[in-house]
N, C-alpha and C. Protein backbone atom coordinates (compact mmCIF):
# COMPACT_ATOMS: atom_id res chain seq x y z
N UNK A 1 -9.76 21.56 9.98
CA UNK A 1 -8.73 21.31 10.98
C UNK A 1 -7.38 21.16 10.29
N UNK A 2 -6.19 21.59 11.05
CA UNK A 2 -5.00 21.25 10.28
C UNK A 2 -4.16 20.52 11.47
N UNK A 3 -3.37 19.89 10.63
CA UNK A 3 -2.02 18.83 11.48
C UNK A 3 -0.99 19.31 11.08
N UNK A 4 -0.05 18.85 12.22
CA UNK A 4 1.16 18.92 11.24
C UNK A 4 1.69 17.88 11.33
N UNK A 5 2.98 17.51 11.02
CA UNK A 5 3.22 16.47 9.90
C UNK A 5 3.84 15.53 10.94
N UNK A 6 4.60 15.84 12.32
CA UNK A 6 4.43 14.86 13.22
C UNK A 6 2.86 13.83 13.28
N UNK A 7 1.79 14.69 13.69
CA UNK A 7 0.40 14.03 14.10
C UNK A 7 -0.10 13.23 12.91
N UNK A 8 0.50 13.84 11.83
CA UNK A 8 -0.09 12.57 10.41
C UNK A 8 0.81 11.53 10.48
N UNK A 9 2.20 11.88 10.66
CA UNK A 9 3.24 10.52 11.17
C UNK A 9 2.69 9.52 11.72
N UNK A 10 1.98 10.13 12.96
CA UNK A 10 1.58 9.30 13.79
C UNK A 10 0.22 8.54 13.40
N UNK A 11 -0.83 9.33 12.74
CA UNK A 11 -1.93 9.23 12.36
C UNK A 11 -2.53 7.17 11.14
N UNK A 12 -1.13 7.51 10.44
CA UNK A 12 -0.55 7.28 9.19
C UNK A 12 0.28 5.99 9.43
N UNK A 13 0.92 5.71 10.64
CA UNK A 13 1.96 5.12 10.68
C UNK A 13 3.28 5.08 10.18
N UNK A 14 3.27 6.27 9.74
CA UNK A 14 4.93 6.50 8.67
C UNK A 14 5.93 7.45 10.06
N UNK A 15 6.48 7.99 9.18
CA UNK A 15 7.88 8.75 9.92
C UNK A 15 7.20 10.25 9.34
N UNK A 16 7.70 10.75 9.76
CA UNK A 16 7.90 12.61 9.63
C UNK A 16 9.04 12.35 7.97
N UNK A 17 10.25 11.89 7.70
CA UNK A 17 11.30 11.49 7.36
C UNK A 17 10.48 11.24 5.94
N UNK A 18 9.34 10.11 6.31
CA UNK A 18 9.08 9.19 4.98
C UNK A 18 8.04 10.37 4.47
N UNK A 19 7.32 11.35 5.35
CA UNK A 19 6.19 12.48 4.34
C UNK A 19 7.53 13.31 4.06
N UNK A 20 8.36 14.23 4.23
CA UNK A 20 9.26 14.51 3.91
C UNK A 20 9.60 14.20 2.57
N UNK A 21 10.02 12.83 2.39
CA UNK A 21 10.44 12.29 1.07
C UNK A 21 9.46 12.41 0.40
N UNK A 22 8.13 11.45 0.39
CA UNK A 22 7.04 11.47 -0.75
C UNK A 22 6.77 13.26 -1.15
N UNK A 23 6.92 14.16 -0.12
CA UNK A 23 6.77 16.10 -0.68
C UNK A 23 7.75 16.12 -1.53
N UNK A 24 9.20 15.81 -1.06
CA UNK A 24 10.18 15.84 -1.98
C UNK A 24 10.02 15.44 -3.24
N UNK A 25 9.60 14.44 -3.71
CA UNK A 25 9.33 13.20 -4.90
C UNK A 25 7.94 13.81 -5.33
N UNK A 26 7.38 15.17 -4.65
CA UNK A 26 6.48 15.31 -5.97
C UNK A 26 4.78 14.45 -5.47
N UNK A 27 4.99 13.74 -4.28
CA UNK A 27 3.59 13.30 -4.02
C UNK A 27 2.96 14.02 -3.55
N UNK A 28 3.27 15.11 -2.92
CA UNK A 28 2.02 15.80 -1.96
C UNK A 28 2.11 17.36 -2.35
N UNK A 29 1.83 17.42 -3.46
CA UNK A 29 1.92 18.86 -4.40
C UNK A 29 0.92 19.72 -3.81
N UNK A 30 0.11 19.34 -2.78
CA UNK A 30 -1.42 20.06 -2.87
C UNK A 30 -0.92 20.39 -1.62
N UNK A 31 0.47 20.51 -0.64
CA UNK A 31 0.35 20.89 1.04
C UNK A 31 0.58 21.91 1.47
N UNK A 32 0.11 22.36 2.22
CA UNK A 32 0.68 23.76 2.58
C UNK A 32 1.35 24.22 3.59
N UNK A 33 2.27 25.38 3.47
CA UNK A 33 2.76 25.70 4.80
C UNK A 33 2.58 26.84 5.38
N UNK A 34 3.14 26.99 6.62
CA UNK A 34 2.44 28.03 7.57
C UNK A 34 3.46 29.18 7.53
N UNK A 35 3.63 30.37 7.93
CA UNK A 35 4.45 31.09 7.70
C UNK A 35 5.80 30.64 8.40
N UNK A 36 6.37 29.82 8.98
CA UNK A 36 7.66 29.42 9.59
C UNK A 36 8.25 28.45 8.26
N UNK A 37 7.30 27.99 7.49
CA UNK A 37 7.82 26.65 6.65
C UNK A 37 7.38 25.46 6.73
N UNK A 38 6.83 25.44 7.75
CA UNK A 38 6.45 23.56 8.28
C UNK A 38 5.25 23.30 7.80
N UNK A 39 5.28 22.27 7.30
CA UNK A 39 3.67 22.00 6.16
C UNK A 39 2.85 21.64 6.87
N UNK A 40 1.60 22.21 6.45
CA UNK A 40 0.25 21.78 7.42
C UNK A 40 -0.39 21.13 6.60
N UNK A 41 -1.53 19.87 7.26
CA UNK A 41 -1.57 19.18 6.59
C UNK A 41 -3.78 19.70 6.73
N UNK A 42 -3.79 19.47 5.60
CA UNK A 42 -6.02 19.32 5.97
C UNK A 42 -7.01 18.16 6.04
N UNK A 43 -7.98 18.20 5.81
CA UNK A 43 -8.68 16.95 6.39
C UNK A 43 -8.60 16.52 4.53
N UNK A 44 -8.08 17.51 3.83
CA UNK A 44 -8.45 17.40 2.21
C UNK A 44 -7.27 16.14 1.98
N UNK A 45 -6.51 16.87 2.60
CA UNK A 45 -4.49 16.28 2.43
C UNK A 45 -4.71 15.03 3.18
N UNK A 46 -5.37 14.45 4.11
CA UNK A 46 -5.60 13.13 4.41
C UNK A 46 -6.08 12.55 3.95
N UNK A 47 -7.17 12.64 3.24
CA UNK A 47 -7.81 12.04 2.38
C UNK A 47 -6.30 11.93 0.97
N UNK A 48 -5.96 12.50 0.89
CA UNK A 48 -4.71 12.17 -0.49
C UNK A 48 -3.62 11.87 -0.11
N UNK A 49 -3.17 11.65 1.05
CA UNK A 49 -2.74 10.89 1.24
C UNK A 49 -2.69 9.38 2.10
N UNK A 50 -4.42 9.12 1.99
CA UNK A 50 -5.15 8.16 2.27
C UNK A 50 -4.50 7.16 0.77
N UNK A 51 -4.96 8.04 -0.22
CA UNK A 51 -5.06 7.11 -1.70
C UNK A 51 -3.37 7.05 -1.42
N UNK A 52 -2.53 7.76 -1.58
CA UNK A 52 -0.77 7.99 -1.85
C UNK A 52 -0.73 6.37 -1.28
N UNK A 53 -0.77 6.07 0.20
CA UNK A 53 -0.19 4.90 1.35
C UNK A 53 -1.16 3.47 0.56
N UNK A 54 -2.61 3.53 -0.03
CA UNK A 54 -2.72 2.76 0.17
C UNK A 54 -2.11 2.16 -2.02
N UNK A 55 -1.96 3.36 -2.75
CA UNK A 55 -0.94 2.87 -3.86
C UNK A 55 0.43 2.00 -3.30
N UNK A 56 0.84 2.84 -2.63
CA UNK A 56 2.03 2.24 -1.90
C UNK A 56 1.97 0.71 -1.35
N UNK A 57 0.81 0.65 -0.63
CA UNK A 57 1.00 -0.64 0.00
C UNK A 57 0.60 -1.53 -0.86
N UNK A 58 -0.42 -1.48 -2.20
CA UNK A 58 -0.95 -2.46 -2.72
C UNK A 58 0.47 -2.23 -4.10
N UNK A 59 1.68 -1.74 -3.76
CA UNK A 59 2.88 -2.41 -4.71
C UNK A 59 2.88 -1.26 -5.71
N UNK A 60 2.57 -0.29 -5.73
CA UNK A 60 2.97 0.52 -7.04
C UNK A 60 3.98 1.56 -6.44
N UNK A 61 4.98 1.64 -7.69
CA UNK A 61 6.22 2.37 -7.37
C UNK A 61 5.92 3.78 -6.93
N UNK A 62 7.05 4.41 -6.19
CA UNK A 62 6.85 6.06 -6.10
C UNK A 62 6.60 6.83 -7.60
N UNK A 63 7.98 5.79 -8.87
CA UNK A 63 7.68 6.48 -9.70
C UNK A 63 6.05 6.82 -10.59
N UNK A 64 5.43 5.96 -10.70
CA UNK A 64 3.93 5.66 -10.86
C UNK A 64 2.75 6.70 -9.90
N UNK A 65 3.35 6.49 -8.60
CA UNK A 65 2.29 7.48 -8.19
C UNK A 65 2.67 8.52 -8.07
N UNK A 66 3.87 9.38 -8.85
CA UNK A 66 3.98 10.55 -8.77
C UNK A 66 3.39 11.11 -10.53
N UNK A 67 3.44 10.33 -11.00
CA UNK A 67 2.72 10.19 -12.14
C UNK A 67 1.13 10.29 -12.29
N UNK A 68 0.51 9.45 -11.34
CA UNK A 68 -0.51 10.02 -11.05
C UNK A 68 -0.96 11.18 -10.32
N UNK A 69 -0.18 11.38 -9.29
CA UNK A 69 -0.19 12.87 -8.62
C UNK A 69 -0.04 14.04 -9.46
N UNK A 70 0.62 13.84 -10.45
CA UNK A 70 0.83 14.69 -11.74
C UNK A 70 -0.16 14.93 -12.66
N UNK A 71 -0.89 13.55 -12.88
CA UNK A 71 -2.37 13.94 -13.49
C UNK A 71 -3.17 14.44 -12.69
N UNK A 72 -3.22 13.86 -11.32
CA UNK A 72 -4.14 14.61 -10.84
C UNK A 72 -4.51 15.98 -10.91
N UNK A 73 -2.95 16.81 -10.43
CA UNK A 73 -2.73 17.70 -10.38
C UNK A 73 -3.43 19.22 -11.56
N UNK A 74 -3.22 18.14 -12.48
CA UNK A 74 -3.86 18.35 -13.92
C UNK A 74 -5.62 18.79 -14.14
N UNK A 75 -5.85 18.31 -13.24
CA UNK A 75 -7.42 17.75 -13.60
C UNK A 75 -8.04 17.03 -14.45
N UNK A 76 -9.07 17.40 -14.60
CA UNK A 76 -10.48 16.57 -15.64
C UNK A 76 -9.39 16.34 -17.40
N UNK A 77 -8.49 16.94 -17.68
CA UNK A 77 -7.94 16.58 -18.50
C UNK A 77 -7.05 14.86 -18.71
N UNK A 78 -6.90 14.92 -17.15
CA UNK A 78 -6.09 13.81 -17.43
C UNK A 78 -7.25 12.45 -16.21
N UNK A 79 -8.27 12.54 -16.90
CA UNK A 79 -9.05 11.49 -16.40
C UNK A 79 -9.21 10.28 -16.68
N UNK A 80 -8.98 10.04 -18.27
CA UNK A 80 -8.80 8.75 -18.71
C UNK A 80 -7.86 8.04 -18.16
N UNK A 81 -6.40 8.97 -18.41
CA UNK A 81 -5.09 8.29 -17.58
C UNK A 81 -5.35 7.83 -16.45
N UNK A 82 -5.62 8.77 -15.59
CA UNK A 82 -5.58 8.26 -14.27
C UNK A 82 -6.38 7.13 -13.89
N UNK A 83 -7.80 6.69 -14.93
CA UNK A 83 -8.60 5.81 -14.79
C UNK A 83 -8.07 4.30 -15.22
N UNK A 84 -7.14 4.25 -16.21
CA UNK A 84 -6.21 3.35 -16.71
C UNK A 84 -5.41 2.91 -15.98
N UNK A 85 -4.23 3.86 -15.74
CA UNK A 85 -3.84 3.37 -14.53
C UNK A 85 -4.35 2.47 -13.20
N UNK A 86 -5.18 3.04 -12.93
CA UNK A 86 -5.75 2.47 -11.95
C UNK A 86 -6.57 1.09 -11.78
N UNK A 87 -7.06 1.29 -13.16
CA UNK A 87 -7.52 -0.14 -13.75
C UNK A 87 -6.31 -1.47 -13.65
N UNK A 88 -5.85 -0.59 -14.43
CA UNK A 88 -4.40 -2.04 -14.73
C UNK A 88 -3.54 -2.31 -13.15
N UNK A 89 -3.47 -1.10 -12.14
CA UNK A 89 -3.11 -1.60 -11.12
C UNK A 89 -3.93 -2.84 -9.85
N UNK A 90 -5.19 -2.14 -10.78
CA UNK A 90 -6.16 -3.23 -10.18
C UNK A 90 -6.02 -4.57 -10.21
N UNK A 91 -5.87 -4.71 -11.93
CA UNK A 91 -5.43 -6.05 -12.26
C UNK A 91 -4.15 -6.45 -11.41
N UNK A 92 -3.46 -5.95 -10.93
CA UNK A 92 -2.01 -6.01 -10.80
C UNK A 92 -2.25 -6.87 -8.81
N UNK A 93 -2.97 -6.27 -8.34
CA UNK A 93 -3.61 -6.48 -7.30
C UNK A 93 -4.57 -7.61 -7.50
N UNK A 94 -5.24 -8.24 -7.88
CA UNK A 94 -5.85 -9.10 -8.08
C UNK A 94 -5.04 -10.21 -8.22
N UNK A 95 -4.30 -9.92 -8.94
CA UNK A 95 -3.23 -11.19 -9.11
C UNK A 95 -2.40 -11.62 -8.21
N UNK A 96 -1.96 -10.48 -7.74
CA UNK A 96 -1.25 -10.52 -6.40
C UNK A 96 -2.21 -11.67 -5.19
N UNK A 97 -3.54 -10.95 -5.11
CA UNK A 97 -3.96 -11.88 -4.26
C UNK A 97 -4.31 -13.45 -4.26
N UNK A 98 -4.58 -13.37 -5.76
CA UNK A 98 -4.57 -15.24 -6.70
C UNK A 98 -3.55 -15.91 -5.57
N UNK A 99 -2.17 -15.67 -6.16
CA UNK A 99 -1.09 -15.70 -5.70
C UNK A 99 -0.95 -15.97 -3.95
N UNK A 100 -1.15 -15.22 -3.45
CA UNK A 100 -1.30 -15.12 -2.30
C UNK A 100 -2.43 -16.50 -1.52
N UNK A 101 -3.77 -16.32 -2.54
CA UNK A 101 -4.56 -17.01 -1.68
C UNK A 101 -4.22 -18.51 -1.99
N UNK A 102 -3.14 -18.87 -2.97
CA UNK A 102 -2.63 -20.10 -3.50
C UNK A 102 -1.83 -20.40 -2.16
N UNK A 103 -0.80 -19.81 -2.03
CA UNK A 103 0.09 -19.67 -0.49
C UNK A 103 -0.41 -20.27 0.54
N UNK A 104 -1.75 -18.99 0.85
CA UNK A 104 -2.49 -19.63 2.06
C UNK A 104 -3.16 -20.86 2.16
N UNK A 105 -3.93 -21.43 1.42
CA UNK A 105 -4.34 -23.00 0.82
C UNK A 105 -3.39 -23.46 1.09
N UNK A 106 -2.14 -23.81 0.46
CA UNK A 106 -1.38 -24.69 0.83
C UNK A 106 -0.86 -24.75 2.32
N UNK A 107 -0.51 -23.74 2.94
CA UNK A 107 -0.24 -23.38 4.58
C UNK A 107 -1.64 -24.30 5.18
N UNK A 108 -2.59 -23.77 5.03
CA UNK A 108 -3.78 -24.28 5.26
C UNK A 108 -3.76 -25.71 5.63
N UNK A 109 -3.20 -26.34 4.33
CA UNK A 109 -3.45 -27.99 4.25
C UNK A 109 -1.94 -28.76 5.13
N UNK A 110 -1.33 -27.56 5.12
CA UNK A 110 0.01 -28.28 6.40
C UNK A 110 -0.52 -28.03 7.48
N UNK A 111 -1.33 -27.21 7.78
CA UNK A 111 -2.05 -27.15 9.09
C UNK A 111 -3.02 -27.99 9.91
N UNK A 112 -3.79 -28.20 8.74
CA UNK A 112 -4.95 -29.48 9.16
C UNK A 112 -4.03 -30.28 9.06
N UNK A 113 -2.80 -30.79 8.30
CA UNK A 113 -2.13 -32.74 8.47
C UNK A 113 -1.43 -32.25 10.06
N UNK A 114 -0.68 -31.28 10.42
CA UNK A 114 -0.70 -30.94 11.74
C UNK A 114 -0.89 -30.97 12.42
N UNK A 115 -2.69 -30.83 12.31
CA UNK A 115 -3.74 -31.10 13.59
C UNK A 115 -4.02 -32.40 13.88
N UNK A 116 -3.59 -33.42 12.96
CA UNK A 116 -4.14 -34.62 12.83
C UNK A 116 -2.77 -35.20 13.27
N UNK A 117 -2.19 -35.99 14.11
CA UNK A 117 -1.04 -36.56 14.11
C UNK A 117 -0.78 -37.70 13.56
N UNK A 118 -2.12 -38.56 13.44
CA UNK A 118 -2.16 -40.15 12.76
C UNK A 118 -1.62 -39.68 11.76
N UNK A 119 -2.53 -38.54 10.35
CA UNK A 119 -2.59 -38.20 9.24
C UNK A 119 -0.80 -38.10 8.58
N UNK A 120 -0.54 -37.03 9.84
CA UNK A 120 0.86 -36.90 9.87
C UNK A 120 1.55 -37.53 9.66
N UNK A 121 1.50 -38.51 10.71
CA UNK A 121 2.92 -39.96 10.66
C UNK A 121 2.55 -40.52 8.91
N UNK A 122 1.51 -40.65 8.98
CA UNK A 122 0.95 -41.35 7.57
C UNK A 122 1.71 -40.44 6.87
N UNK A 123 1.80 -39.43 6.59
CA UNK A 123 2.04 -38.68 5.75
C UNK A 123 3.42 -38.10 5.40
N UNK A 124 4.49 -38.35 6.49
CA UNK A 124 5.36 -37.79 6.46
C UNK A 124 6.79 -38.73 7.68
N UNK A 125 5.69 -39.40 8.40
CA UNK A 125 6.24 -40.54 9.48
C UNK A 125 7.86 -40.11 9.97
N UNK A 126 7.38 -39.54 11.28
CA UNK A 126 8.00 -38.92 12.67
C UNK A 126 8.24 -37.64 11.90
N UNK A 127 7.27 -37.04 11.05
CA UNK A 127 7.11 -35.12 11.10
C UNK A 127 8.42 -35.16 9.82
N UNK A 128 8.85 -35.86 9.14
CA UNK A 128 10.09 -35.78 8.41
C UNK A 128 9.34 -35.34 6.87
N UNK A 129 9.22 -34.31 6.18
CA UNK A 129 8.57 -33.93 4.67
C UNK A 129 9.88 -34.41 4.09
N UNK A 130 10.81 -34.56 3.99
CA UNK A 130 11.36 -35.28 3.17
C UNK A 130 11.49 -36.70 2.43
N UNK A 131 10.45 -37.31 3.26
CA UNK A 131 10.32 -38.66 2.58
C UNK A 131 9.65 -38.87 1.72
């Protein structure tokens, strides 16, 4: 099946604008177009740019994943790289969530003294954290 690049917009949650840019920048080397110009997209090209959105969202730069798009591009030659990479972004993500789940714990524990109003006054007396 093919799309075009409105229906992956939509598909995707991005803009027409933002696949535009990532083709521009070298992310979507593998797309094709139809004889007018307008890139069609395959069930192959969703799947790659399944991995592209979710680099993106878990924090790695355009420059990085055009870097990997570049090995990819490459093949079985550049397998270690791309496996490295991906490793260390892992780490990179992991930490992120440490981080994160530190955040939520603490939100957490303003929530339960919250629920509790005695706890509260005890704790902070008439809702004031500055004391």
């Amino acid at each position: 099946m093919k799309y075009s690049i409105n229906k992956i917009a939509r598909m995707f949650g991005l803009t027409a604008h933002t696949l535009r840019y990532y083709d521009k920048e070298g992310l979507l080397p593998f797309i094709g177009r139809d004889p007018s110009g307008n890139r069609v997209f395959t069930e192959k090209d969703l799947d790659w740019l399944t991995m592209i959105c979710c680099l993106k969202d878990t924090g790695m730069p355009i420059k990085e994943i055009k870097q990997y798009a570049d090995w990819c591009s490459k093949g079985m030659e550049t397998l270690e790289e791309r496996k490295s990479m991906l490793a260390e972004h892992r780490l990179q993500i992991l930490k992120q969530m440490e981080a994160l789940q530190k955040n939520l714990d603490l939100i957490d524990s303003k929530i339960a003294v919250y629920n509790d109003p005695v706890l509260a006054e005890q704790r902070y007396g008439n809702f004031s954290e500055t004391k």
